[in-house]
N, C-alpha and C. Protein backbone atom coordinates (compact mmCIF):
# COMPACT_ATOMS: atom_id res chain seq x y z
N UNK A 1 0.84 -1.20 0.00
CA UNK A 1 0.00 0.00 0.00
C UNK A 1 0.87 1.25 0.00
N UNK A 2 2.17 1.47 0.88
CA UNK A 2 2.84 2.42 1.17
C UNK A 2 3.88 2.45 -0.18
N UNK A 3 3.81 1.40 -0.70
CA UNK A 3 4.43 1.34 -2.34
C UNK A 3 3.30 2.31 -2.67
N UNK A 4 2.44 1.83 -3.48
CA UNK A 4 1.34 2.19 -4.15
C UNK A 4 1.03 3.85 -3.89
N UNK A 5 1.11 4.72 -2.44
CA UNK A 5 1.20 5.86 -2.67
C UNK A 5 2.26 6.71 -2.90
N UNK A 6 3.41 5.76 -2.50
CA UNK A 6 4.47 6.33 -2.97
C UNK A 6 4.75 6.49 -4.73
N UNK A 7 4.35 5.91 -5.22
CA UNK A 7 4.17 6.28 -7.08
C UNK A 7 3.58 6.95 -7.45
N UNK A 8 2.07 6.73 -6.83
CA UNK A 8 1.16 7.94 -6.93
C UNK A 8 1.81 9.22 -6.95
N UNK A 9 2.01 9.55 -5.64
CA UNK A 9 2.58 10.83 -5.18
C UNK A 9 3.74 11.38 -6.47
N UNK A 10 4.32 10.18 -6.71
CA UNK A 10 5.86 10.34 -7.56
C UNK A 10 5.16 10.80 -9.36
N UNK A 11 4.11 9.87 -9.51
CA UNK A 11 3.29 10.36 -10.45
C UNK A 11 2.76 12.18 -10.91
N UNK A 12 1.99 12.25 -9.35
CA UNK A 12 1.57 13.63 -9.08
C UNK A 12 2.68 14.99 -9.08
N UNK A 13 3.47 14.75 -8.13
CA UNK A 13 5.28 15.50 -8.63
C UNK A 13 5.61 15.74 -9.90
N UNK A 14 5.76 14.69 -10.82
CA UNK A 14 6.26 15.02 -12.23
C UNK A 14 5.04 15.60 -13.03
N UNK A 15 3.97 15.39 -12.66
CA UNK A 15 2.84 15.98 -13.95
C UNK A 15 3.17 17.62 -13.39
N UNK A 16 2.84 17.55 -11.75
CA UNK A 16 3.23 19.08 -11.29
C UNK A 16 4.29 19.71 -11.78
N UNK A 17 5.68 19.41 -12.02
CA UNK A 17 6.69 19.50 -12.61
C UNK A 17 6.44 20.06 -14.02
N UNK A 18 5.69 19.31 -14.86
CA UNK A 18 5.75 19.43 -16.26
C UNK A 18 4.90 20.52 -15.97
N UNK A 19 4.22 20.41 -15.28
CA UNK A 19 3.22 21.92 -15.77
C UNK A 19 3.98 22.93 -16.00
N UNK A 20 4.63 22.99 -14.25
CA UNK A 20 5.45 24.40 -13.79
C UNK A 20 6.28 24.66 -14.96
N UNK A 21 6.97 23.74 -15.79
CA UNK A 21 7.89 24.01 -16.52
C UNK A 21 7.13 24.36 -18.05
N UNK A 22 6.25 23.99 -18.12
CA UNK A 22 5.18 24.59 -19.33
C UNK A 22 4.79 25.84 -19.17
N UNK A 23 4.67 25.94 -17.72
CA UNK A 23 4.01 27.82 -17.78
C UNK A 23 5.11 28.46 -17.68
N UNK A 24 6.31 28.59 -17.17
CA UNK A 24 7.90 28.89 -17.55
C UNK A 24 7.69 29.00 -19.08
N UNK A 25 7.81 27.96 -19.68
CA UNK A 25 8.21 27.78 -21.41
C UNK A 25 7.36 28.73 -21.75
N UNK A 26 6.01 29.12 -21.62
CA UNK A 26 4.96 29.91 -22.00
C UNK A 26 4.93 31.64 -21.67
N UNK A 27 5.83 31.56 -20.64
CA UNK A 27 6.11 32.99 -20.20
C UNK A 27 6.80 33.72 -20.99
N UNK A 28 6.78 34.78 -21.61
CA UNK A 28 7.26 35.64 -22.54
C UNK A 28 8.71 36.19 -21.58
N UNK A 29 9.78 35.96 -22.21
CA UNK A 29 10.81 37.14 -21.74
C UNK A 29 11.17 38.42 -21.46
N UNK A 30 11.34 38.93 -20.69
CA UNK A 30 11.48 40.34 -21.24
C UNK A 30 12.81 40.72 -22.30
N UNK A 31 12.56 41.83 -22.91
CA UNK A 31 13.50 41.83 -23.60
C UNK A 31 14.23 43.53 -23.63
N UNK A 32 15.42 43.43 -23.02
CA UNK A 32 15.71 44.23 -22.36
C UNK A 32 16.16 45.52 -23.85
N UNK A 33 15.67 46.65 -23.52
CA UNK A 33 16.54 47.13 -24.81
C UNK A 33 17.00 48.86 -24.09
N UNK A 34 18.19 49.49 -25.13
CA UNK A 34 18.16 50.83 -24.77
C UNK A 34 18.06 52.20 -25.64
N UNK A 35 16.70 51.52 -26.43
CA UNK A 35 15.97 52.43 -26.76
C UNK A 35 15.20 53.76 -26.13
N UNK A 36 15.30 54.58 -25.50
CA UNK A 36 14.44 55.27 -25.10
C UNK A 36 14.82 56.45 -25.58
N UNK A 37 14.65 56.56 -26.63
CA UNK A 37 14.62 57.59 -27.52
C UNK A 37 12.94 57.76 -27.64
N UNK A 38 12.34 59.68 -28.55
CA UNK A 38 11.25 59.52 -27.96
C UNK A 38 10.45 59.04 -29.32
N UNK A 39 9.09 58.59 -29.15
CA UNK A 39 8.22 58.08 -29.86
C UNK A 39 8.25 59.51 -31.30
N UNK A 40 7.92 59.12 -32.43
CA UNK A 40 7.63 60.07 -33.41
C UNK A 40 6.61 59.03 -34.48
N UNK A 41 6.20 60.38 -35.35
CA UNK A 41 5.20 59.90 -36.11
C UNK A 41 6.49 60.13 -37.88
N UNK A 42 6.24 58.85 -38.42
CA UNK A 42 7.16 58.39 -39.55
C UNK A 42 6.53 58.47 -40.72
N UNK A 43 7.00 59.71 -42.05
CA UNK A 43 6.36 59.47 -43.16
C UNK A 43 7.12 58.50 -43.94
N UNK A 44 6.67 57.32 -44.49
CA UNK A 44 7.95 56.89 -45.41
C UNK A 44 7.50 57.53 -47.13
N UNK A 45 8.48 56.53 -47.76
CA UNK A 45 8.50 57.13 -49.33
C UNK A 45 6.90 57.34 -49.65
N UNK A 46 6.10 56.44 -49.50
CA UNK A 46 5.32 56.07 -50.01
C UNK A 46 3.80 57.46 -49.57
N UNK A 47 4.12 58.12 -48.47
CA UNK A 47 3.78 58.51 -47.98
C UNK A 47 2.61 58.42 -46.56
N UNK A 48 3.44 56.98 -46.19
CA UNK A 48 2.41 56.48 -45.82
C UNK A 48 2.73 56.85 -43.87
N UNK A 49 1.72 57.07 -43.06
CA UNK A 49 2.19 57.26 -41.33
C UNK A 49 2.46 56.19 -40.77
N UNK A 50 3.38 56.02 -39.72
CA UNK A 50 3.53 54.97 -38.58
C UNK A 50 3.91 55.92 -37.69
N UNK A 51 3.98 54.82 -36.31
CA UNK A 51 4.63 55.47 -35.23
C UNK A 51 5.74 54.48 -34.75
N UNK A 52 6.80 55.15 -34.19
CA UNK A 52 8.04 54.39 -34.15
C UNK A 52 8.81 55.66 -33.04
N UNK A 53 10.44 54.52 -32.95
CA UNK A 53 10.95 55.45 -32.00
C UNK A 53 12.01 56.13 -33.07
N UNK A 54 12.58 57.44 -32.68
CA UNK A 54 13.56 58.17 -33.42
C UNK A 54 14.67 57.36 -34.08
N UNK A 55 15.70 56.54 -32.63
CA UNK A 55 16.37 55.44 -32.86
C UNK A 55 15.95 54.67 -34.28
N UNK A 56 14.90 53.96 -33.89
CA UNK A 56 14.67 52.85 -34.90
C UNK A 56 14.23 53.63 -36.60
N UNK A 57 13.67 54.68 -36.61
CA UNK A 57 13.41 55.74 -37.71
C UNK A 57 15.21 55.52 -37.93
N UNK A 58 15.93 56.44 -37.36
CA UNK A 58 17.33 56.68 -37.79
C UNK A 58 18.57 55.37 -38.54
N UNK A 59 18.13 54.26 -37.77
CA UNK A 59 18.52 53.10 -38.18
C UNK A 59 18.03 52.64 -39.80
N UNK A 60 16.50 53.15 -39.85
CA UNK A 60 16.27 52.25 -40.98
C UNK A 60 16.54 53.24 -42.08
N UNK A 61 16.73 54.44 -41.98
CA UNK A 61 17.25 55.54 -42.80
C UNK A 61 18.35 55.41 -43.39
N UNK A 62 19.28 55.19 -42.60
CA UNK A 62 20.62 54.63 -43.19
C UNK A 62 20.94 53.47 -43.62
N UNK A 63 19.77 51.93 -43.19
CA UNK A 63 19.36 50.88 -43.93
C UNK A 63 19.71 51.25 -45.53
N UNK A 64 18.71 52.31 -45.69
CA UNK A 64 18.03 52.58 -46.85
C UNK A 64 19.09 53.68 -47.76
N UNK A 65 19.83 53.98 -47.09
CA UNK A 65 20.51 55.14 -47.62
C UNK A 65 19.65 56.69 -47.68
N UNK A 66 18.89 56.92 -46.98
CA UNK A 66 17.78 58.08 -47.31
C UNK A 66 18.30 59.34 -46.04
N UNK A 67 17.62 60.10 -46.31
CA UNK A 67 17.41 61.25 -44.95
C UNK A 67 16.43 60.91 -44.15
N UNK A 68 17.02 61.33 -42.62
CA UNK A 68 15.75 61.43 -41.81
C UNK A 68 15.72 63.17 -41.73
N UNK A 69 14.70 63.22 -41.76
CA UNK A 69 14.55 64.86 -41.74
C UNK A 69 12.70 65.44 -41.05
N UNK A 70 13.45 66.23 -40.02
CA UNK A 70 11.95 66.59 -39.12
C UNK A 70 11.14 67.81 -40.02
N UNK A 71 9.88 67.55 -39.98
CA UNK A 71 9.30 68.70 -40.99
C UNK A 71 7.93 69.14 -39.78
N UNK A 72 7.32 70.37 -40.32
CA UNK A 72 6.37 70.77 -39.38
C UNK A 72 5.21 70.68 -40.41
N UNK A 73 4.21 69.97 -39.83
CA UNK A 73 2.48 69.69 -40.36
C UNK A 73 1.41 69.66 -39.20
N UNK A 74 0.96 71.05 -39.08
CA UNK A 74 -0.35 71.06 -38.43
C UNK A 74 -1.13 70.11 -38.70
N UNK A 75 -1.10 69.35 -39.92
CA UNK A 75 -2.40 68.60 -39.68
C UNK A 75 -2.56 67.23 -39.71
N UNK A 76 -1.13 67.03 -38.62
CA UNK A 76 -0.73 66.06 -38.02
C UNK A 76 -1.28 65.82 -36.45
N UNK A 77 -0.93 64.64 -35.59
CA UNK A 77 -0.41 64.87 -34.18
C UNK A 77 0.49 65.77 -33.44
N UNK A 78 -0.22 66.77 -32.74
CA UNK A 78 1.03 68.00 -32.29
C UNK A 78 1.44 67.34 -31.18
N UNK A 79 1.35 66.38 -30.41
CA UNK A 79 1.96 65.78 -29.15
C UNK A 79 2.99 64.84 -30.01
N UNK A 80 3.40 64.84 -31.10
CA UNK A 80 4.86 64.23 -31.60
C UNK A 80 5.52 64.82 -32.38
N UNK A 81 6.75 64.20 -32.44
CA UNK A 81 6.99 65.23 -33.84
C UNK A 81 7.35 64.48 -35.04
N UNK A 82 7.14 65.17 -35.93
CA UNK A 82 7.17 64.32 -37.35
C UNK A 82 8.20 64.44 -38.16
N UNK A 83 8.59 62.87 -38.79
CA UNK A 83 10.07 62.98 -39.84
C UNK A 83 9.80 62.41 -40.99
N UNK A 84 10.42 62.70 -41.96
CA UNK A 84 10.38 62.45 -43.36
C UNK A 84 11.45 61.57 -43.48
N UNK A 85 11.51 60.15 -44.55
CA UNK A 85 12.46 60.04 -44.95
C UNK A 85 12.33 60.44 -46.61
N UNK A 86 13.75 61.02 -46.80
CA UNK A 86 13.98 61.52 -47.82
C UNK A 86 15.15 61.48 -48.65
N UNK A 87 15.65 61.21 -49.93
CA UNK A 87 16.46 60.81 -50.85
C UNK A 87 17.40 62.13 -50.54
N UNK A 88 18.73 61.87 -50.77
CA UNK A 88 19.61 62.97 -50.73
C UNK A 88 19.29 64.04 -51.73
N UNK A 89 19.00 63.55 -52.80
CA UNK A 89 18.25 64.79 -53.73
C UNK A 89 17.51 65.47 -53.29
N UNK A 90 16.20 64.97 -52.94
CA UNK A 90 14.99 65.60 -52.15
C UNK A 90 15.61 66.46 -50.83
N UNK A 91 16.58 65.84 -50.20
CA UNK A 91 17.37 66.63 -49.06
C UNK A 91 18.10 68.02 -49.43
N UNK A 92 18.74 67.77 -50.81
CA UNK A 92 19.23 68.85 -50.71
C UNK A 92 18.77 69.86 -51.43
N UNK A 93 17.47 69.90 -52.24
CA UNK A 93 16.38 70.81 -52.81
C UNK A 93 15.71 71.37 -51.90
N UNK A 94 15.08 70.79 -50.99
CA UNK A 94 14.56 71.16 -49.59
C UNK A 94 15.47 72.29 -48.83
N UNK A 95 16.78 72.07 -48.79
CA UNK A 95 17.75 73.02 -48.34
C UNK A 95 17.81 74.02 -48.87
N UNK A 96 17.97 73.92 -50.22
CA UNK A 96 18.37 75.14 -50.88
C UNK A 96 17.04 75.75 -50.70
N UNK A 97 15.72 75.44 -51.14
CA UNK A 97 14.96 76.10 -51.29
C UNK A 97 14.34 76.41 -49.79
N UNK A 98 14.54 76.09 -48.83
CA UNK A 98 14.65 76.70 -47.54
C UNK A 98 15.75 78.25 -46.91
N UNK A 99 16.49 77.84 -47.60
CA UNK A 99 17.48 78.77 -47.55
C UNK A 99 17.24 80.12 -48.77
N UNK A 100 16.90 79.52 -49.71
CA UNK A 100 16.23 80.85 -50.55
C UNK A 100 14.98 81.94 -50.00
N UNK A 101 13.96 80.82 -49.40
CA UNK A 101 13.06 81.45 -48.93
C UNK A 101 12.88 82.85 -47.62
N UNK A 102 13.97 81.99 -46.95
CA UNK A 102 14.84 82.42 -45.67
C UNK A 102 15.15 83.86 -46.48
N UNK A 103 16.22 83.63 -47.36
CA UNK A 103 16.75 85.18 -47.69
C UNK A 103 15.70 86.19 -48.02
N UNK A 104 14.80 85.33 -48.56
CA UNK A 104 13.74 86.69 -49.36
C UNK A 104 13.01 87.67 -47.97
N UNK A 105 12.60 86.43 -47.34
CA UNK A 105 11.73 86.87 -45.87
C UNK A 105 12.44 87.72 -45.30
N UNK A 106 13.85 87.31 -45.24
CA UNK A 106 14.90 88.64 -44.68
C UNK A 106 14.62 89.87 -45.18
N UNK A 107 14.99 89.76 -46.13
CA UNK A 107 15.26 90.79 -47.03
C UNK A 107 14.25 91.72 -47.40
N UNK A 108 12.89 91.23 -47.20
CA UNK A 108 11.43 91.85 -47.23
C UNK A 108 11.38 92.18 -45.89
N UNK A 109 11.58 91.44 -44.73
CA UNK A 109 11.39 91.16 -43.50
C UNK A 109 9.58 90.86 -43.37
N UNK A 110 9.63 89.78 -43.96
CA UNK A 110 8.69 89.34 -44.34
C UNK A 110 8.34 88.39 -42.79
N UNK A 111 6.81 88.27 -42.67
CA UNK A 111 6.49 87.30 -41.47
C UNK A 111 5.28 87.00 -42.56
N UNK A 112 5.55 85.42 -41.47
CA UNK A 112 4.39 83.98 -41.91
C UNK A 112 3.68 84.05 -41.34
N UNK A 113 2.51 83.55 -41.44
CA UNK A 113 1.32 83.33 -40.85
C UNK A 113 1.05 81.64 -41.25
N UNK A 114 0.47 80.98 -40.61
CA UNK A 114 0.06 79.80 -41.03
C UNK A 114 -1.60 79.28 -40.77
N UNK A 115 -2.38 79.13 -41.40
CA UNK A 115 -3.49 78.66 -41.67
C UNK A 115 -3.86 77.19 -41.87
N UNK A 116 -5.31 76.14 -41.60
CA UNK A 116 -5.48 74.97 -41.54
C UNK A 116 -6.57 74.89 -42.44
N UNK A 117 -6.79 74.12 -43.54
CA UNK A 117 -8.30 74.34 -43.65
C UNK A 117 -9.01 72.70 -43.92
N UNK A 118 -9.89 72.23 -43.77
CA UNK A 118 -10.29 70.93 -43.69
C UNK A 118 -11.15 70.86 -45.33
N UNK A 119 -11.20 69.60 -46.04
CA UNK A 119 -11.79 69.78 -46.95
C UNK A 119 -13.43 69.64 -46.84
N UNK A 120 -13.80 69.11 -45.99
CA UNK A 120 -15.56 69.75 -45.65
C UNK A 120 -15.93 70.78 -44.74
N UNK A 121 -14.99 71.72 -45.09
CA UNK A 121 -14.93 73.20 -44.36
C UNK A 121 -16.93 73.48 -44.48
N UNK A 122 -17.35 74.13 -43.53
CA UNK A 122 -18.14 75.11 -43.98
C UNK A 122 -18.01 76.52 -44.45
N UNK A 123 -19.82 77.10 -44.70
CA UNK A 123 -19.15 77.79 -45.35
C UNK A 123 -19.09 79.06 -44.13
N UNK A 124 -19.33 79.18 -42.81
CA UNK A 124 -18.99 80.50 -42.17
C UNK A 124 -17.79 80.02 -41.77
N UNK A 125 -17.00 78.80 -41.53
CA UNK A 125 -15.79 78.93 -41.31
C UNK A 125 -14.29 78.97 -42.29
N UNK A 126 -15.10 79.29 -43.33
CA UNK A 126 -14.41 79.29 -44.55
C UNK A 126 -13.96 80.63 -44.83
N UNK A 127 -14.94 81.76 -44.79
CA UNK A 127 -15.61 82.88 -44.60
C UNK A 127 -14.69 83.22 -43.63
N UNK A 128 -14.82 82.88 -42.54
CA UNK A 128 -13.41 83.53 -41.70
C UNK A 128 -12.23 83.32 -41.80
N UNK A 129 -11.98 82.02 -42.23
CA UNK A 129 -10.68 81.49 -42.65
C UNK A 129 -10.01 82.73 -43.94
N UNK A 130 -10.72 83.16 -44.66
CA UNK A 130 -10.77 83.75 -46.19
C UNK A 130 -10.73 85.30 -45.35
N UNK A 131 -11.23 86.10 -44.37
CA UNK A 131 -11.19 86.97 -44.09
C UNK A 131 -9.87 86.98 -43.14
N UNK A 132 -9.41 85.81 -42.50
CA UNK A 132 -7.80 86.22 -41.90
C UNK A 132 -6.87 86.27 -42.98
N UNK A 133 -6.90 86.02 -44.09
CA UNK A 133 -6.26 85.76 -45.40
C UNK A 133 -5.94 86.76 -46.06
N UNK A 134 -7.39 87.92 -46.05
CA UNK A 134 -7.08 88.90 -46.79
C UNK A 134 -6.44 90.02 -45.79
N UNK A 135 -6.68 89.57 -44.35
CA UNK A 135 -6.21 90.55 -43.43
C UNK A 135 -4.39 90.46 -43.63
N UNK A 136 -4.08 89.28 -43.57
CA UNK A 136 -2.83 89.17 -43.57
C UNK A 136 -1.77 89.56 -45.10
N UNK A 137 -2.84 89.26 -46.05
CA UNK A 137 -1.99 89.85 -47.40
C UNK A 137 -1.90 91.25 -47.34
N UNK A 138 -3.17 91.96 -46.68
CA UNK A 138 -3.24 93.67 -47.03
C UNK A 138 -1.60 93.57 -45.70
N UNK A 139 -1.19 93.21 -45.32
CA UNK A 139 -0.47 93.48 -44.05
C UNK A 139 0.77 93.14 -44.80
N UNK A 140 0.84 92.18 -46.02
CA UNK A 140 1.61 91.38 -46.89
C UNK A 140 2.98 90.50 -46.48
N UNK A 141 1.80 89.76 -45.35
CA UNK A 141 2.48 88.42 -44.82
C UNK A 141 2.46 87.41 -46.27
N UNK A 142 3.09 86.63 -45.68
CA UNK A 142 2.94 85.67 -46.34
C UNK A 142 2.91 84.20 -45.53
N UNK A 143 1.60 83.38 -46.06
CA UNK A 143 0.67 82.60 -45.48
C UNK A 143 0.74 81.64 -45.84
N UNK A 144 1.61 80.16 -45.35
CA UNK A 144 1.32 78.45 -45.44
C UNK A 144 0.01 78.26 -45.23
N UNK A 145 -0.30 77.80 -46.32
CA UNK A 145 -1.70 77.15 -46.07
C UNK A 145 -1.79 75.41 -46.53
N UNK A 146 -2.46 74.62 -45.10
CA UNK A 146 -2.36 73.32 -45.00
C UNK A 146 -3.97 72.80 -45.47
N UNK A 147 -4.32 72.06 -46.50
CA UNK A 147 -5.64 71.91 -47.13
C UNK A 147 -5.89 70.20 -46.38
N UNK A 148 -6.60 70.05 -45.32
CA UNK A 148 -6.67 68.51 -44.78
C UNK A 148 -7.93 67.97 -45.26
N UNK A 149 -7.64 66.50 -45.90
CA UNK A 149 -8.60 66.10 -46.70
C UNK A 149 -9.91 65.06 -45.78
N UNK A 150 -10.94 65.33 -45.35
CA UNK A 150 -11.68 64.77 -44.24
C UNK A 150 -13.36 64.41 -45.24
N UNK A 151 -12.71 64.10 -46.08
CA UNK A 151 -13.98 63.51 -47.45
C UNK A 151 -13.39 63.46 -48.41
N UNK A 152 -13.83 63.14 -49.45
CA UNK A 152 -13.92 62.43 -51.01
C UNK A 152 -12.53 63.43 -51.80
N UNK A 153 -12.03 63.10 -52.54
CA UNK A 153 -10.70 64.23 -53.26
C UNK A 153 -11.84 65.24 -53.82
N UNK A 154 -13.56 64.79 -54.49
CA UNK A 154 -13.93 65.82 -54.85
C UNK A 154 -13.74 67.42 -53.81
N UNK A 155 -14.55 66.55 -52.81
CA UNK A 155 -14.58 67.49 -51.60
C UNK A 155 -13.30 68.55 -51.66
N UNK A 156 -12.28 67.90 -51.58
CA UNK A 156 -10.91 68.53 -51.30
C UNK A 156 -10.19 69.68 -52.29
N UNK A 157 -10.46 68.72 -53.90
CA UNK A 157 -10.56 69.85 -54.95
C UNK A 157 -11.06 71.23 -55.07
N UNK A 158 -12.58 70.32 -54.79
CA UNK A 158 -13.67 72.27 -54.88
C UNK A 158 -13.03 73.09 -53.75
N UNK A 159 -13.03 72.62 -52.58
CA UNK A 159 -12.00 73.53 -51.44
C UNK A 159 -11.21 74.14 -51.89
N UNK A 160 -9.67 73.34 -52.43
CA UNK A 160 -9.00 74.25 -53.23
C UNK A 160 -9.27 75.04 -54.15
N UNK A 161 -10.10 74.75 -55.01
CA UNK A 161 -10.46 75.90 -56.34
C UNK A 161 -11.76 77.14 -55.37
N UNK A 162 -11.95 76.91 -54.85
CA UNK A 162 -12.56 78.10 -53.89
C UNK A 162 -11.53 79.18 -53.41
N UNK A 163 -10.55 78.20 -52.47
CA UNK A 163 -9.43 79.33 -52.26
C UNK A 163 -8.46 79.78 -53.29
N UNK A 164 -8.65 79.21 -53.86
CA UNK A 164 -7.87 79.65 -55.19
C UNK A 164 -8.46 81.07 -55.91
N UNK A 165 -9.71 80.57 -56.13
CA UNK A 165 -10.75 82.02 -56.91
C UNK A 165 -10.37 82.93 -55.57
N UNK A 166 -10.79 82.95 -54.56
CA UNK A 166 -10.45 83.96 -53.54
C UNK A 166 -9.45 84.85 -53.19
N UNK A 167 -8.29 83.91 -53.73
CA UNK A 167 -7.24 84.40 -52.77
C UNK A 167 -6.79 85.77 -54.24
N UNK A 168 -7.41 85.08 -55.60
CA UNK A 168 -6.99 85.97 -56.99
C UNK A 168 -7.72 87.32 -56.87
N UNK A 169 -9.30 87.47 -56.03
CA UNK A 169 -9.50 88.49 -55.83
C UNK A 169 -9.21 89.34 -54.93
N UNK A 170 -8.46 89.16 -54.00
CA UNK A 170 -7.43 89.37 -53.34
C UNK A 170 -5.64 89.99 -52.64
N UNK A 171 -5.67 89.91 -54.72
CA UNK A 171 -4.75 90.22 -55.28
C UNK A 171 -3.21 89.50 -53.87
N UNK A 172 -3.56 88.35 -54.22
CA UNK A 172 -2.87 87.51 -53.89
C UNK A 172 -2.04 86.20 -55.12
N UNK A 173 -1.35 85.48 -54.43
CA UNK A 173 -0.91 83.95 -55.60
C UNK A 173 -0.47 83.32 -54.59
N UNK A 174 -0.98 81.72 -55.50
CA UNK A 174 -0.20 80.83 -55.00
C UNK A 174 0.35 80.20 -55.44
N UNK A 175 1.43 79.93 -54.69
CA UNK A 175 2.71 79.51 -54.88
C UNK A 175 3.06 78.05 -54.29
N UNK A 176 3.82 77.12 -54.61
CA UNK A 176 4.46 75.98 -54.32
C UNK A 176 3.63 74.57 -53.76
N UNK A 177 2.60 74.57 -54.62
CA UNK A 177 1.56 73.62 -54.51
C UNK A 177 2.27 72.47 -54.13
N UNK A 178 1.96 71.66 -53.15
CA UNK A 178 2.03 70.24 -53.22
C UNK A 178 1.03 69.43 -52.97
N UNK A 179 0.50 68.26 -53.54
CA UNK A 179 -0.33 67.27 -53.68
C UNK A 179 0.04 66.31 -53.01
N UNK A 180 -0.75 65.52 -52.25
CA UNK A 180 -0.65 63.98 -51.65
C UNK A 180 -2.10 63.41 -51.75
N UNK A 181 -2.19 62.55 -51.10
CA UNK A 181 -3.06 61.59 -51.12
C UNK A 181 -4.01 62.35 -50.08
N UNK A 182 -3.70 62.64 -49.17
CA UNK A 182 -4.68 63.37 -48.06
C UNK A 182 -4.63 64.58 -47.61
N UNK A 183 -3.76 65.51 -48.57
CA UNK A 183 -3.81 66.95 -48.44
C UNK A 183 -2.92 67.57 -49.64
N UNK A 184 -3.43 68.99 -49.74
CA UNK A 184 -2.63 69.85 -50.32
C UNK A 184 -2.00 70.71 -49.32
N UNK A 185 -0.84 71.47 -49.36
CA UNK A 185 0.18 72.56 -49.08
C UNK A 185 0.37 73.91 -49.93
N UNK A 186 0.70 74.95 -49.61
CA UNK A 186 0.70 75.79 -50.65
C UNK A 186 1.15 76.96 -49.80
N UNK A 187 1.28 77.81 -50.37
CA UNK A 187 1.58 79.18 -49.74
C UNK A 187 1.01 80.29 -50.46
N UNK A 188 0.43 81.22 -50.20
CA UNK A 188 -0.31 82.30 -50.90
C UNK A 188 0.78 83.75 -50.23
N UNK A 189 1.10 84.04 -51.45
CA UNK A 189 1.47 85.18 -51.00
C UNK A 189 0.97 86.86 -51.71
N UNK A 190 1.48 87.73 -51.43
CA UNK A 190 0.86 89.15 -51.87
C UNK A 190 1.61 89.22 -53.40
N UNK A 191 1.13 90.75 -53.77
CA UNK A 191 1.46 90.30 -55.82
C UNK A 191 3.17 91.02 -55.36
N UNK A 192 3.65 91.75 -54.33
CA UNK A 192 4.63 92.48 -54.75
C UNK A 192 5.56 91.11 -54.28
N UNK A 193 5.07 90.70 -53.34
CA UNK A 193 6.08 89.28 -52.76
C UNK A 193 6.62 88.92 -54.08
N UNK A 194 5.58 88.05 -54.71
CA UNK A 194 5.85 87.46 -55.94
C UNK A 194 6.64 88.23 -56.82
N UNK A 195 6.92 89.28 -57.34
CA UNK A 195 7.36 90.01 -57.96
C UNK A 195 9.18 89.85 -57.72
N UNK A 196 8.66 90.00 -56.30
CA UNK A 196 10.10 90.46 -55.64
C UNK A 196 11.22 88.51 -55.61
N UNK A 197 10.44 87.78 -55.70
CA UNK A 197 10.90 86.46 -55.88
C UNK A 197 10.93 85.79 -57.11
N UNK A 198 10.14 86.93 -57.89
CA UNK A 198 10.61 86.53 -59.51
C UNK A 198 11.84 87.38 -60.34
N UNK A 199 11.95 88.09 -59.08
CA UNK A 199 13.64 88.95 -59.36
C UNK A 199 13.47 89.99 -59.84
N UNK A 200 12.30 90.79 -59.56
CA UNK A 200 11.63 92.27 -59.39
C UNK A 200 11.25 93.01 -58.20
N UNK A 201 12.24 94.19 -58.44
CA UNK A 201 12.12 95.03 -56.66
C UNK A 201 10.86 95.61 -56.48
N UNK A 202 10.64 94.94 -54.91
CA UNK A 202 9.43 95.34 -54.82
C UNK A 202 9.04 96.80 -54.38
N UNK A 203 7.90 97.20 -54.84
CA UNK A 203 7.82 98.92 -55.04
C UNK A 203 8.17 99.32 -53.58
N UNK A 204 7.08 98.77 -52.55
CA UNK A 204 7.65 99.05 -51.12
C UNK A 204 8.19 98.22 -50.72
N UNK A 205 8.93 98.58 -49.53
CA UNK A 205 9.66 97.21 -48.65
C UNK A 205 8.41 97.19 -47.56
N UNK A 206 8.65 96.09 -47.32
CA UNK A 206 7.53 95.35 -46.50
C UNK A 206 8.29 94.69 -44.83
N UNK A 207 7.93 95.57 -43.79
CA UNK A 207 8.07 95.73 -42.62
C UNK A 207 7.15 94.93 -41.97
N UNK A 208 7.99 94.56 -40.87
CA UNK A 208 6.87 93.67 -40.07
C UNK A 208 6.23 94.64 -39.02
N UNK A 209 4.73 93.99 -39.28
CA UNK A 209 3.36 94.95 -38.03
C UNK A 209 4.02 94.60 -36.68
């Protein structure tokens, strides 16, 4: 008999055993890393978003041979910040033409204004949007404007060709269109700006308010 529970028992031990060592095997590791670099939001080529850490962005950049490069988009997440990767070409067009822009603004002493507009804007907030617009050209800022697409590309189009007709009566232009999949970019500026960046002095110099 004292056989007989003694196997038992010896039985009961090893199944206990195998368990313990099954929920061990089943336990995830930790995995120690020293990443703590901070979280950002990632455009790649394609233009497509993720979220990732800077580190791991910077790593796969040079994977790739590309730029990492931080850009500013309101009509993004403002609790991160956002990077582009970008071809050394694209890197160094971006430069120059950052650096051109830079001189003109100097040189006018030109100030930005920046604007948001959604593509199923209404129309009284459109209406105000369009009245800080003309406030700021008579002042002859010059104004980034971010077009966020929140319906159909029709939607987004007529938006643009609205501000477009507007900004012409206005005696405004725009300048440096870019297209994506879920927004346009652009900048509207006053007619002497333009003038003065097509390599014509502008009649007045333009002081900041």
């Amino acid at each position: 008999m004292s056989r007989l529970i003694s196997t038992t028992t010896q039985t009961l031990l090893k199944k206990k055993g195998t368990g313990d060592n099954f929920e061990q095997r089943r336990t995830p590791k930790r995995i120690h890393t020293d990443d703590d670099s901070p979280v950002i939001i990632l455009i790649d080529r394609e233009e497509k978003l993720s979220t990732t850490t800077l580190m791991q962005a910077g790593k796969m950049a040079k994977r790739r041979d590309l730029k990492l490069v931080k850009i500013e988009d309101p009509t993004l997440n403002k609790t991160k910040d956002v990077y582009k990767l970008l071809t050394g070409k694209e890197y160094y067009e971006q430069e120059v033409k950052a650096k051109k822009n830079a001189k003109i603004s100097q040189e006018l002493k030109l100030v930005e204004k920046k604007i948001v507009f959604t593509s199923k804007i209404g129309p009284r907030d459109l209406t105000n949007k369009l009245q800080n617009i003309h406030k700021w050209l008579m002042k002859s800022y010059q104004i980034k404007v971010y077009l966020n697409s929140t319906g159909t590309k029709e939607d987004m189009d007529n938006t643009f060709s609205t501000i477009e007709k507007e900004v012409a009566q206005l005696q405004g232009h725009i300048q440096q269109v870019k297209e994506s999949a879920n927004s346009f970019k652009f900048y509207i500026v006053p007619t002497k700006v333009k003038e003065a960046k097509a390599g014509k002095p502008p009649e007045n110099s333009i002081s900041k308010d």
